[in-house]
Protein backbone atom coordinates (compact mmCIF):
# COMPACT_ATOMS: atom_id res chain seq x y z
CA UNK A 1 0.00 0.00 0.00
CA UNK A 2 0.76 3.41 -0.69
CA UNK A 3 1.57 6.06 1.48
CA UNK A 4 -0.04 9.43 0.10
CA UNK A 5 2.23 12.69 0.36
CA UNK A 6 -0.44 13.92 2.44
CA UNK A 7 -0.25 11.55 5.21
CA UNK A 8 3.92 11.68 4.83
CA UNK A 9 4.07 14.93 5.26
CA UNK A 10 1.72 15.18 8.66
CA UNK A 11 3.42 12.56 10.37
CA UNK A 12 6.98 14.57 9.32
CA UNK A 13 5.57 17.38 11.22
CA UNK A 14 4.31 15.69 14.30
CA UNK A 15 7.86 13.92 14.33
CA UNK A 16 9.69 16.97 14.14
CA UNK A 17 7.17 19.35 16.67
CA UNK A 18 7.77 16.26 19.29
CA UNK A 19 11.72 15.94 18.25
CA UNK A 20 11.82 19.93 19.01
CA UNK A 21 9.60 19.38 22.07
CA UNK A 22 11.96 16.61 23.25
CA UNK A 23 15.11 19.30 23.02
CA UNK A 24 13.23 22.52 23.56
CA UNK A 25 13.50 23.89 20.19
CA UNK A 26 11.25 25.96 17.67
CA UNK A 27 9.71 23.76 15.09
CA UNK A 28 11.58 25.39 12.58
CA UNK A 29 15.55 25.05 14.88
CA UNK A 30 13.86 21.38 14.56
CA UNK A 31 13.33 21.08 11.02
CA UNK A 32 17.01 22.74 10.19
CA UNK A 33 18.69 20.45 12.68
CA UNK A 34 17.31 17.54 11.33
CA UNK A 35 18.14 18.73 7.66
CA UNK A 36 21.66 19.32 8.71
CA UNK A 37 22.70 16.41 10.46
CA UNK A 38 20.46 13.98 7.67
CA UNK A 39 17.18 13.28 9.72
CA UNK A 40 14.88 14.21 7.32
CA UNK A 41 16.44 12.75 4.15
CA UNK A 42 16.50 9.36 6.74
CA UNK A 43 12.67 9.99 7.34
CA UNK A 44 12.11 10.08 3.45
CA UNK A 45 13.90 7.33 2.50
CA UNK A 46 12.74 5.14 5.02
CA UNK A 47 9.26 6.28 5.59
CA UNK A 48 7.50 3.08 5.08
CA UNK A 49 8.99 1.72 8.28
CA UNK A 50 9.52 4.64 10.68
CA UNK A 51 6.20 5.81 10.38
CA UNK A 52 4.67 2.36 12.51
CA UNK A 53 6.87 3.22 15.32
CA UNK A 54 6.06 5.51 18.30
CA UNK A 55 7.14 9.01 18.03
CA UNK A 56 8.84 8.76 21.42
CA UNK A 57 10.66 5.96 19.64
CA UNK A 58 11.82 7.59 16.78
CA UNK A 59 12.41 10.71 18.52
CA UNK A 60 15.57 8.87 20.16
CA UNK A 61 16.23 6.85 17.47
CA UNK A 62 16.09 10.52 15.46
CA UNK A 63 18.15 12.11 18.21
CA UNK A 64 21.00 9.41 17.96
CA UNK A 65 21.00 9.47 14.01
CA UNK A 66 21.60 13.09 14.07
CA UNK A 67 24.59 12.28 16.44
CA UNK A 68 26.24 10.14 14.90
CA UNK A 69 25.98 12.56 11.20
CA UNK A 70 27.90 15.31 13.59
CA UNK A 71 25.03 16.76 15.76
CA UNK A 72 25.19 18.07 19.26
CA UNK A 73 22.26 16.79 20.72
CA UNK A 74 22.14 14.05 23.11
């Protein structure tokens, strides 16, 4: 099945509002953190699996990706 670009798109939100929630960032210091360090290009690419897990789940898993591309938070 299909994901639409619709529903992508919403969850990439919600991930990234509870990622910057998780670190106390903006949505948007969210967003460009997770562009920098490669989040969001992991997100697209592998979509069809992250999106079953929790968010709390892929907020760490999110939070340790970033890491280990060069970002600071831990």
């Amino acid at each position: 099945m299909a994901n639409s670009i619709q529903d992508k798109l919403e969850w990439t939100i919600i991930l990234i509002h509870e990622f910057g929630k998780k670190h106390g960032l903006t949505l948007k210091q969210a967003f460009n953190y997770l562009r920098r360090y490669k989040g969001i290009d992991f997100i697209d690419r592998n979509y069809s699996y992250v999106h079953t897990q929790s968010f709390q789940s892929m907020v760490l898993d999110m939070t340790e990706y970033c890491h280990n591309m060069g970002g600071g938070l831990v």
